[in-house]
Protein backbone atom coordinates (compact mmCIF):
# COMPACT_ATOMS: atom_id res chain seq x y z
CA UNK A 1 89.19 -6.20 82.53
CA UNK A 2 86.34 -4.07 81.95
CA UNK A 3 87.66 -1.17 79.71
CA UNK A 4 89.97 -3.43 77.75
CA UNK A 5 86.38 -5.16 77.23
CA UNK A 6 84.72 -2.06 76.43
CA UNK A 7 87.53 -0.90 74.13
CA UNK A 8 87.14 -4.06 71.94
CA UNK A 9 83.52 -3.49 71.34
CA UNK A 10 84.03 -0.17 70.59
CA UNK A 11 86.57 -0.85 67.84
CA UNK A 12 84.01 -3.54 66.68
CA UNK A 13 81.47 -0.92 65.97
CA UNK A 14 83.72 1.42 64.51
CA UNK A 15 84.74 -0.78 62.27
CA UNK A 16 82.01 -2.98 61.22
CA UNK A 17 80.69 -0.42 58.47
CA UNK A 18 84.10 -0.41 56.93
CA UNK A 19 84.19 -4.28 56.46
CA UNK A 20 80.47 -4.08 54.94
CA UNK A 21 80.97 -1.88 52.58
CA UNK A 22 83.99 -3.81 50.87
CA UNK A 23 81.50 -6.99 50.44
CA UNK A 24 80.46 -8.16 47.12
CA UNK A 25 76.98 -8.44 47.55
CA UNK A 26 75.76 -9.19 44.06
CA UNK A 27 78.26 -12.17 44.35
CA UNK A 28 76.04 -12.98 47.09
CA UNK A 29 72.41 -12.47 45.70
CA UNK A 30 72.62 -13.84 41.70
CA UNK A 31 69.13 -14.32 41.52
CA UNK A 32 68.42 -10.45 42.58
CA UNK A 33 66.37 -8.01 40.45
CA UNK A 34 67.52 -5.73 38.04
CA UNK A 35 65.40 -2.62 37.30
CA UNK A 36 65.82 -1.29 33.92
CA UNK A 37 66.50 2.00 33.12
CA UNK A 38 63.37 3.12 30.38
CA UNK A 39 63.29 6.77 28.33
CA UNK A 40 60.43 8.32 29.73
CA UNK A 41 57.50 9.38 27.78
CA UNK A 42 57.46 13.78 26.42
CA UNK A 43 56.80 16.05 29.20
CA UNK A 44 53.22 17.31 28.66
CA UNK A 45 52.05 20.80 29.39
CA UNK A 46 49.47 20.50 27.35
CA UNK A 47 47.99 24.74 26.59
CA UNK A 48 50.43 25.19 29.70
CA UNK A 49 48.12 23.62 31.90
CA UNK A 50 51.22 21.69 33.44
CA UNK A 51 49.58 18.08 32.24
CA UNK A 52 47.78 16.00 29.72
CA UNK A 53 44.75 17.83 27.89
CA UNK A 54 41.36 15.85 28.51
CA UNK A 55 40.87 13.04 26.11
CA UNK A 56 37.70 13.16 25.64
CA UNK A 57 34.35 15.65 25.54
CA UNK A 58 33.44 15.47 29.14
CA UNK A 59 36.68 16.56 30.10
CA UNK A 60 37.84 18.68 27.63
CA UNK A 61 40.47 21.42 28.34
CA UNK A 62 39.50 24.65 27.96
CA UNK A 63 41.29 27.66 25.77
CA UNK A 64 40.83 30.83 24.42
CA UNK A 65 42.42 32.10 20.98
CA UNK A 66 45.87 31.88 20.10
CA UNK A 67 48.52 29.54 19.86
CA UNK A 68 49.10 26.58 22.36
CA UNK A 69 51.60 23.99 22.42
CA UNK A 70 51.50 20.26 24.10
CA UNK A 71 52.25 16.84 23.20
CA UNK A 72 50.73 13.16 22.22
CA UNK A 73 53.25 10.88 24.01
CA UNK A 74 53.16 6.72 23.41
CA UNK A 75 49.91 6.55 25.99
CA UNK A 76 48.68 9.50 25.09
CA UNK A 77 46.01 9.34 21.86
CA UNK A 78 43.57 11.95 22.05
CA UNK A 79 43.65 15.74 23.06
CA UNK A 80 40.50 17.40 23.19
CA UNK A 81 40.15 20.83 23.49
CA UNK A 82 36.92 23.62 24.05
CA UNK A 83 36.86 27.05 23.09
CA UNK A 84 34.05 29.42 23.75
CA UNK A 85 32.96 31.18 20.25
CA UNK A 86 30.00 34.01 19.95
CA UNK A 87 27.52 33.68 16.71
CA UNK A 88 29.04 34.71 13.31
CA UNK A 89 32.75 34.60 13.44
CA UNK A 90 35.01 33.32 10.41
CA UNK A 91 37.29 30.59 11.94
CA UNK A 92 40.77 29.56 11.29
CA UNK A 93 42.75 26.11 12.88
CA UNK A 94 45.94 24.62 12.07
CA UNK A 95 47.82 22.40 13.39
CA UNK A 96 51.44 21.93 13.30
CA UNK A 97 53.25 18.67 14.51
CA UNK A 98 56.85 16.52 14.85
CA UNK A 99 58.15 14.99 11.91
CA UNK A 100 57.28 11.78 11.34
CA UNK A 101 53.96 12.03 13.34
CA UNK A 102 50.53 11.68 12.02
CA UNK A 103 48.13 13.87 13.76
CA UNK A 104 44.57 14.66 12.50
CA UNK A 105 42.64 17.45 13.46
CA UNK A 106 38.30 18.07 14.30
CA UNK A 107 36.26 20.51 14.85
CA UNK A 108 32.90 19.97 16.80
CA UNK A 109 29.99 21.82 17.41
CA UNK A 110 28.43 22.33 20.86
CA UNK A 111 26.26 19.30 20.39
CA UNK A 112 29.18 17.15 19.80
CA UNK A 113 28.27 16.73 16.21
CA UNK A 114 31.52 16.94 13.98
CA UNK A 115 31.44 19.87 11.66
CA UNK A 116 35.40 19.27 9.58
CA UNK A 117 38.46 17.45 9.47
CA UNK A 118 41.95 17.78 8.28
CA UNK A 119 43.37 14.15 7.65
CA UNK A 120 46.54 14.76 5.99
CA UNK A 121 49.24 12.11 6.26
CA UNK A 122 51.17 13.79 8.43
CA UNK A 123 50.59 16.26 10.97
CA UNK A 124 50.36 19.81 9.11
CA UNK A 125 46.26 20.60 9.05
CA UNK A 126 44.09 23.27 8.50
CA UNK A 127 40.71 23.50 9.00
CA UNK A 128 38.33 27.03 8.18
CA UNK A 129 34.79 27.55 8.81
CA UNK A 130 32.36 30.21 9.71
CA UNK A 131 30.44 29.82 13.11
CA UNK A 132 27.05 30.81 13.39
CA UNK A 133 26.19 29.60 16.71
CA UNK A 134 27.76 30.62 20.09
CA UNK A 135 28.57 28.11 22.14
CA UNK A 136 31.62 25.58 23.64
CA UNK A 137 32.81 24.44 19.89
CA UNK A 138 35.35 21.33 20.45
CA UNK A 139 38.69 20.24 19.05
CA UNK A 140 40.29 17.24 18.83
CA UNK A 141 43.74 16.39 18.21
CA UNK A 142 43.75 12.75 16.88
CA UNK A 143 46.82 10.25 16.85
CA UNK A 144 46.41 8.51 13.59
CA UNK A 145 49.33 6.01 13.72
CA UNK A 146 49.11 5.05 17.47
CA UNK A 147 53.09 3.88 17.72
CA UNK A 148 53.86 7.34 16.60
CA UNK A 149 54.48 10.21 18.93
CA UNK A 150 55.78 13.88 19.23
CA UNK A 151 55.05 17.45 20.15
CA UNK A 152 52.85 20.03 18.57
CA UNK A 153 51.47 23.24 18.46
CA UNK A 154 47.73 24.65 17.79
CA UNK A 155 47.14 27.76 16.11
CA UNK A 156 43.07 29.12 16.76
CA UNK A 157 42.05 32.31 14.95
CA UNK A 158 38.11 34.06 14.79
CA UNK A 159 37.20 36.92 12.90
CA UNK A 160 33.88 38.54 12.26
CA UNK A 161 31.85 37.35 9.65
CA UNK A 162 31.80 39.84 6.58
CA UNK A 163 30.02 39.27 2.97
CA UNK A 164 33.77 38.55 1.62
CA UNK A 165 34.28 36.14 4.20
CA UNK A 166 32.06 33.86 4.60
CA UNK A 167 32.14 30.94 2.52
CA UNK A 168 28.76 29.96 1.03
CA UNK A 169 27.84 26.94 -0.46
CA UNK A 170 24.07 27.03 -1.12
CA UNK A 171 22.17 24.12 -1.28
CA UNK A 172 25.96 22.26 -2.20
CA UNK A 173 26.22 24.54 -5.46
CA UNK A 174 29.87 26.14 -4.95
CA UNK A 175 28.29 29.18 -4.27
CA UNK A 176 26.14 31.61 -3.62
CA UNK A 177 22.41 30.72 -5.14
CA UNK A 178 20.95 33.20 -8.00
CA UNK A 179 20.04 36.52 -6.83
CA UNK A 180 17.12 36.46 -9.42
CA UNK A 181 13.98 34.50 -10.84
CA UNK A 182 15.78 33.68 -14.19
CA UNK A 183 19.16 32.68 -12.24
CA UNK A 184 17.83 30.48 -9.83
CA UNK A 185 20.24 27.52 -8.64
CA UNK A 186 18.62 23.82 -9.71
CA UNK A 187 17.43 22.01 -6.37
CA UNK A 188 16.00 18.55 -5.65
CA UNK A 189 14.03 16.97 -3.22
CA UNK A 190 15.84 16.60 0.58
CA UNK A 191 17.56 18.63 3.04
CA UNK A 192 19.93 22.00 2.03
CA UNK A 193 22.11 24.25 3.70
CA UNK A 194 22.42 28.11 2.52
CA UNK A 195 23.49 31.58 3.66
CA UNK A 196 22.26 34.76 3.36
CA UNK A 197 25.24 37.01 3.75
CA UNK A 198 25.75 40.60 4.12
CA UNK A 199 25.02 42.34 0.54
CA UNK A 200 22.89 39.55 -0.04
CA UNK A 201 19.16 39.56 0.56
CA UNK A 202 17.97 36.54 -2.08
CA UNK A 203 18.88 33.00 -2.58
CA UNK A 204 16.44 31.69 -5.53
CA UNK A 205 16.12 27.62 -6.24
CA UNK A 206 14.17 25.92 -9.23
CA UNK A 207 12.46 22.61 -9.35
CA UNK A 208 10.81 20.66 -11.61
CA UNK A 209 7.11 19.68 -10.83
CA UNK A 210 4.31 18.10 -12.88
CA UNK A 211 0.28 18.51 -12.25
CA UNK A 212 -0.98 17.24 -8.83
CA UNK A 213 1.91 17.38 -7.24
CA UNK A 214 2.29 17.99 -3.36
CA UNK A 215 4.99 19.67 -2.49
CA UNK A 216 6.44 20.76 1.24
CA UNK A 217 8.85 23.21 2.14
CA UNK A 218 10.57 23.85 5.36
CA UNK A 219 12.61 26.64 6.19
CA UNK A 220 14.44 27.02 9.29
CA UNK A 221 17.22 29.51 10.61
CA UNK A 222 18.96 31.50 13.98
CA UNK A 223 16.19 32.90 16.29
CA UNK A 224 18.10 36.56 15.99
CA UNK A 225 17.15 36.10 11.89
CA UNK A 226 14.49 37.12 10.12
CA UNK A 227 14.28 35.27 6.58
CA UNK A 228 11.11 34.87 4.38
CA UNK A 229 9.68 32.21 2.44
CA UNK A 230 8.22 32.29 -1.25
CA UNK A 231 6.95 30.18 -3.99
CA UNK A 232 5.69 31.19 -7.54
CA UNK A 233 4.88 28.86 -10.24
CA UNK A 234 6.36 28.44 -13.84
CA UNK A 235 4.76 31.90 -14.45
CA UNK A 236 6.30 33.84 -12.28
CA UNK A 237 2.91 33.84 -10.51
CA UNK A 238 3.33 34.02 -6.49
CA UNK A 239 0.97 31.27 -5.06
CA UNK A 240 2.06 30.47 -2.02
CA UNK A 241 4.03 32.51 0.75
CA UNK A 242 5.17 32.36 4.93
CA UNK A 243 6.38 35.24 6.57
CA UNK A 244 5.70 33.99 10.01
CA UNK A 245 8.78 36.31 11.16
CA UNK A 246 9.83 33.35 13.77
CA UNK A 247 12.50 30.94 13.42
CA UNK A 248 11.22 28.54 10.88
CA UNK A 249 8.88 29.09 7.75
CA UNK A 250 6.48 26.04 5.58
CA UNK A 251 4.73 25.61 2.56
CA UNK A 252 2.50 22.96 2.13
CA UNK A 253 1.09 23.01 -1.50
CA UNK A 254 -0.56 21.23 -4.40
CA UNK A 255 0.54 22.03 -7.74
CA UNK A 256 -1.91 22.48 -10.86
CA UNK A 257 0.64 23.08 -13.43
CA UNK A 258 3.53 20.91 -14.88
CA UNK A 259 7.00 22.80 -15.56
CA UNK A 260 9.78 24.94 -13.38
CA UNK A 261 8.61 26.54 -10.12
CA UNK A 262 10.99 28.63 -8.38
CA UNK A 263 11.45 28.92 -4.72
CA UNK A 264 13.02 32.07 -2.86
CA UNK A 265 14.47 32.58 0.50
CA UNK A 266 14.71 36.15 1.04
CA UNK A 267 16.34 38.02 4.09
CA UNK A 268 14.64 40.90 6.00
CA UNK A 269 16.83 41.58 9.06
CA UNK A 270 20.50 39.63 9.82
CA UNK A 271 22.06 37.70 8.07
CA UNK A 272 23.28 33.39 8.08
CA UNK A 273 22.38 29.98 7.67
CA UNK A 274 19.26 28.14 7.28
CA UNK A 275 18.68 24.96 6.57
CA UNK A 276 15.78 24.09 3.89
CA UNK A 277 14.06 20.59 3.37
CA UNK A 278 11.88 20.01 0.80
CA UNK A 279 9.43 16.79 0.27
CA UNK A 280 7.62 16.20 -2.60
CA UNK A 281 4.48 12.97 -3.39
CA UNK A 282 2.36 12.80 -5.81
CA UNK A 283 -1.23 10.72 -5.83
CA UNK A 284 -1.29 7.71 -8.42
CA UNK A 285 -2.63 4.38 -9.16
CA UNK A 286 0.80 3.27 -7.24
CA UNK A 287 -0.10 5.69 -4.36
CA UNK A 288 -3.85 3.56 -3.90
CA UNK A 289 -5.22 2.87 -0.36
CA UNK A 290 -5.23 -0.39 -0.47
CA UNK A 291 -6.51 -0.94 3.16
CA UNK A 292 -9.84 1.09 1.74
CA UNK A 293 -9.89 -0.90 -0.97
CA UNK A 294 -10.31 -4.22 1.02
CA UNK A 295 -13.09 -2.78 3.29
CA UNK A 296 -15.36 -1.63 0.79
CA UNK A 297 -15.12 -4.84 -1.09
CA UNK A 298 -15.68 -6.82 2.18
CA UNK A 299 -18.82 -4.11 2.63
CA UNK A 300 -19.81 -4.50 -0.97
CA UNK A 301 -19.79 -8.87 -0.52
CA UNK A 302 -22.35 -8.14 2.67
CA UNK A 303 -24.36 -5.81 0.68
CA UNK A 304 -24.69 -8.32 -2.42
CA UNK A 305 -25.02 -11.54 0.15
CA UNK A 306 -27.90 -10.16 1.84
CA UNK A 307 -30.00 -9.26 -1.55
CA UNK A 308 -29.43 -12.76 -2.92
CA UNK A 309 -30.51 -14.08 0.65
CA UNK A 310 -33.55 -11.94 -0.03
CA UNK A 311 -34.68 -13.10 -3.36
CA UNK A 312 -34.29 -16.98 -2.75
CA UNK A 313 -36.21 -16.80 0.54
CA UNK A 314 -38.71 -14.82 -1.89
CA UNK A 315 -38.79 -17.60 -4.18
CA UNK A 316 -38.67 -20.56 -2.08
CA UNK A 317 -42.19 -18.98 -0.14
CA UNK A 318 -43.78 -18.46 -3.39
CA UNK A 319 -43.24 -22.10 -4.62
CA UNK A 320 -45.07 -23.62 -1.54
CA UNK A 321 -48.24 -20.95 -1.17
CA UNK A 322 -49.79 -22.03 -4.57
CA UNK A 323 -53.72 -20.95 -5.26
CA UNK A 324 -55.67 -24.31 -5.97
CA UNK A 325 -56.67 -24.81 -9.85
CA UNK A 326 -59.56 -25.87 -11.76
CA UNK A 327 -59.36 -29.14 -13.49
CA UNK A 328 -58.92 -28.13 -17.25
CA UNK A 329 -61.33 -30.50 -19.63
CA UNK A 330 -59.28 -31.08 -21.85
CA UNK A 331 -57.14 -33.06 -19.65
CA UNK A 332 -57.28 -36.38 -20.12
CA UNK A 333 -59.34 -39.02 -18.21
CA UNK A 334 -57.51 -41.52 -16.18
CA UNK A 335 -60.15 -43.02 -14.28
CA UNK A 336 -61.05 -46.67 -15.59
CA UNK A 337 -63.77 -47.54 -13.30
CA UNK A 338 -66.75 -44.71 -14.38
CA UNK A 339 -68.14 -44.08 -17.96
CA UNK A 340 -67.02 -40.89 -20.16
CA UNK A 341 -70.34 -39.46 -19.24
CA UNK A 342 -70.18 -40.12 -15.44
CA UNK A 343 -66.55 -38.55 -15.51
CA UNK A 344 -67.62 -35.43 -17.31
CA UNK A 345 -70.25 -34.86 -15.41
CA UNK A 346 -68.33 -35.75 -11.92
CA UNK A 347 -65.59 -32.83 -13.26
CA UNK A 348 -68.15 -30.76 -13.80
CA UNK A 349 -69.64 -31.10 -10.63
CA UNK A 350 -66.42 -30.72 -8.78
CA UNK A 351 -65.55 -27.99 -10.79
CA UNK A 352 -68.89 -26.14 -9.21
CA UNK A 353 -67.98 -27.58 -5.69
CA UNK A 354 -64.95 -26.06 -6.06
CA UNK A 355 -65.41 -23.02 -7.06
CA UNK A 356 -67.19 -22.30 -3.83
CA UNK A 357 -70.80 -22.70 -5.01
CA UNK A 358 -73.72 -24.39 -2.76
CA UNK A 359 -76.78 -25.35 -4.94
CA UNK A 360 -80.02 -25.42 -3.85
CA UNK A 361 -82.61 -28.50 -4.14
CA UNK A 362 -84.49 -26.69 -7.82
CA UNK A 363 -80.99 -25.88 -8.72
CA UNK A 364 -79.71 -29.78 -8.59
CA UNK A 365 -82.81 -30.06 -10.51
CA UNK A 366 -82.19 -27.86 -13.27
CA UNK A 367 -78.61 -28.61 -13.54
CA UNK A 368 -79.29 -32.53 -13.90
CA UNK A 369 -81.98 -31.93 -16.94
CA UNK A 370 -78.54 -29.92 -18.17
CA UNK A 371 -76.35 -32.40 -17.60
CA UNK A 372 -78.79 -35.50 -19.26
CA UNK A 373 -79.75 -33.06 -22.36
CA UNK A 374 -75.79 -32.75 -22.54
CA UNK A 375 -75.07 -36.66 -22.17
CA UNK A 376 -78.14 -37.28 -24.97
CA UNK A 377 -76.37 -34.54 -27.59
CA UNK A 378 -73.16 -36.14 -26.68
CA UNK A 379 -74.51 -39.96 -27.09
CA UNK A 380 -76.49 -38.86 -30.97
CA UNK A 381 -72.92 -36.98 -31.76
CA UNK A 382 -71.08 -40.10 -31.74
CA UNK A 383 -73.68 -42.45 -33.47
């Protein structure tokens, strides 16, 4: 009884898996999920690094010269790139991508600032530029249309710089700026860029400039350069100079002449960029401190208040101290109750009192026969 029940359950199990596997199970489960199948995105070995590049500065991959391939897939739209360059080397970047993509290409400096583009519509750029500073330069590989996506490849090139070629482009002239006083390349007020190349030791710039004036000039360039500063006036005189031999030159002037100056950057030792900024003002009625104006105007009011204070007090203390004055005779009498006679001779009297007089007892005497032989004349006038 046992085996024949052991030999059942062994037939069970050998069977069971057979009688599984012949079930329809999605008869069984409608409601299960499907998973479906999606293309996935373009294998990135981005500079063969065996993944994406970095996408932005911080992370930045980093490369030497030479070509490089890689990719911007549908999640993928930024590349960014850094490449160690010394000072003075002539640079060269193109960029080659899928049809049907629109990649655009940047070059950075090592401050992050952006130096050139190539924004073509589709994905063939070219950038070329001279580098003057050493440092981590950056590029960037830009997707333009973001539903667009594809491979590419990167092409980086450096040269040294040589007098045929770097580009130059003096103070935005085309060019290279006049070698000489008469030749000198027009220039305004603001900031320049220049080069001073091999084979090329002046770059002279005119300006127009009337009497009075002020005009600054900045000069700045590469520590490892040595470039001069000059300025003459409309003729040909040299009046102002800096030759300080650092990095940066100035002049800080004040014209006394009205017509063309010139201004020259020469080189002494190396040769590259500078950068030149030039500010000039001139004092006019427009130009008037008007903050000076109002304080010596409010000074001027206290001045003038206090002198008029001055003279009325005067007056008003000379009205009130008055000397006393004699009683003129010819005024006339307004007393009623005392004859002419008594009147003129009370006047008279008072006139003596008050003019400070004290008479003695043979004085009273002699100065009433006065006054009667006056009265009498007086009396026989009338009559």
């Amino acid at each position: 009884m046992n085996k024949h029940l052991k030999l059942c359950l062994l037939v069970v199990i050998i069977f069971t898996p057979v009688l599984f596997s012949k079930v329809d199970t999605s008869a069984k489960t409608p409601f299960s999920t499907i998973y479906p199948i999606s293309l996935s995105p373009e294998t990135q070995d981005d500079a063969n690094t065996g993944g994406d590049a970095g996408d932005n500065f911080d992370n930045a991959t980093v490369i030497g010269t030479g070509t490089f391939n890689g990719s911007l897939p549908f999640d993928d739209n930024d590349d960014f790139y850094t490449v160690y360059i010394i000072s003075n080397r002539h640079a060269v970047i193109i960029l080659n991508g899928d049809n049907g993509t629109d990649f655009d290409l940047h070059l950075y400096a090592p401050d992050r600032n952006i130096i050139q583009s190539s924004l073509n519509i589709d994905s063939n750029e070219y950038i070329e530029t001279d580098i003057l500073n050493y440092g981590y330069w950056f590029v960037r590989i830009e997707k333009f249309n973001l539903t667009s996506h594809g491979n590419y490849s990167l092409l980086l090139q450096t040269s040294a710089i040589t007098s045929t070629t770097l580009m130059q482009n003096d103070a935005g002239s085309g060019g290279d700026a006049g070698n000489t006083f008469n030749s000198a390349t027009s220039i305004t007020r603001g900031q320049h860029n220049g080069m001073l190349v091999d084979f090329d030791y002046y770059d002279y710039y005119k300006i127009d400039l009337i009497f009075g004036d002020i005009i600054t000039i900045h000069l700045s360039f590469q520590e490892s350069l040595n470039f001069d500063l000059f300025f003459y006036d409309p003729n040909t005189y040299r009046i102002a100079m800096s030759t300080a031999g650092d990095s940066e030159e100035s002049i800080d002037i004040t014209v006394s002449d009205t017509g063309t100056f010139r201004i020259l950057v020469s080189r002494l030792t190396g040769f590259g960029a500078y950068e030149i900024i030039i500010q000039v003002s001139h004092p006019s009625e427009l130009d008037f401190n008007w903050k000076a104006l109002v304080i010596f105007g409010a000074v001027l009011a206290v001045i003038i208040g206090i002198f008029l204070i001055i003279r009325i007090t005067r007056r008003r203390s000379s009205t009130k101290i008055q000397k006393p004055r004699l009683k003129d005779k010819s005024e006339p009498i307004n007393q009623k109750d005392i004859s002419s006679t008594d009147s003129e001779i009370l006047n008279f009297e008072e006139a003596l009192v008050e003019s400070g007089k004290d008479l003695s007892e043979e004085e009273k005497e002699v100065l009433d026969k006065i006054i009667k032989s006056y009265s009498t004349g007086k009396e026989k006038g009338k009559n």
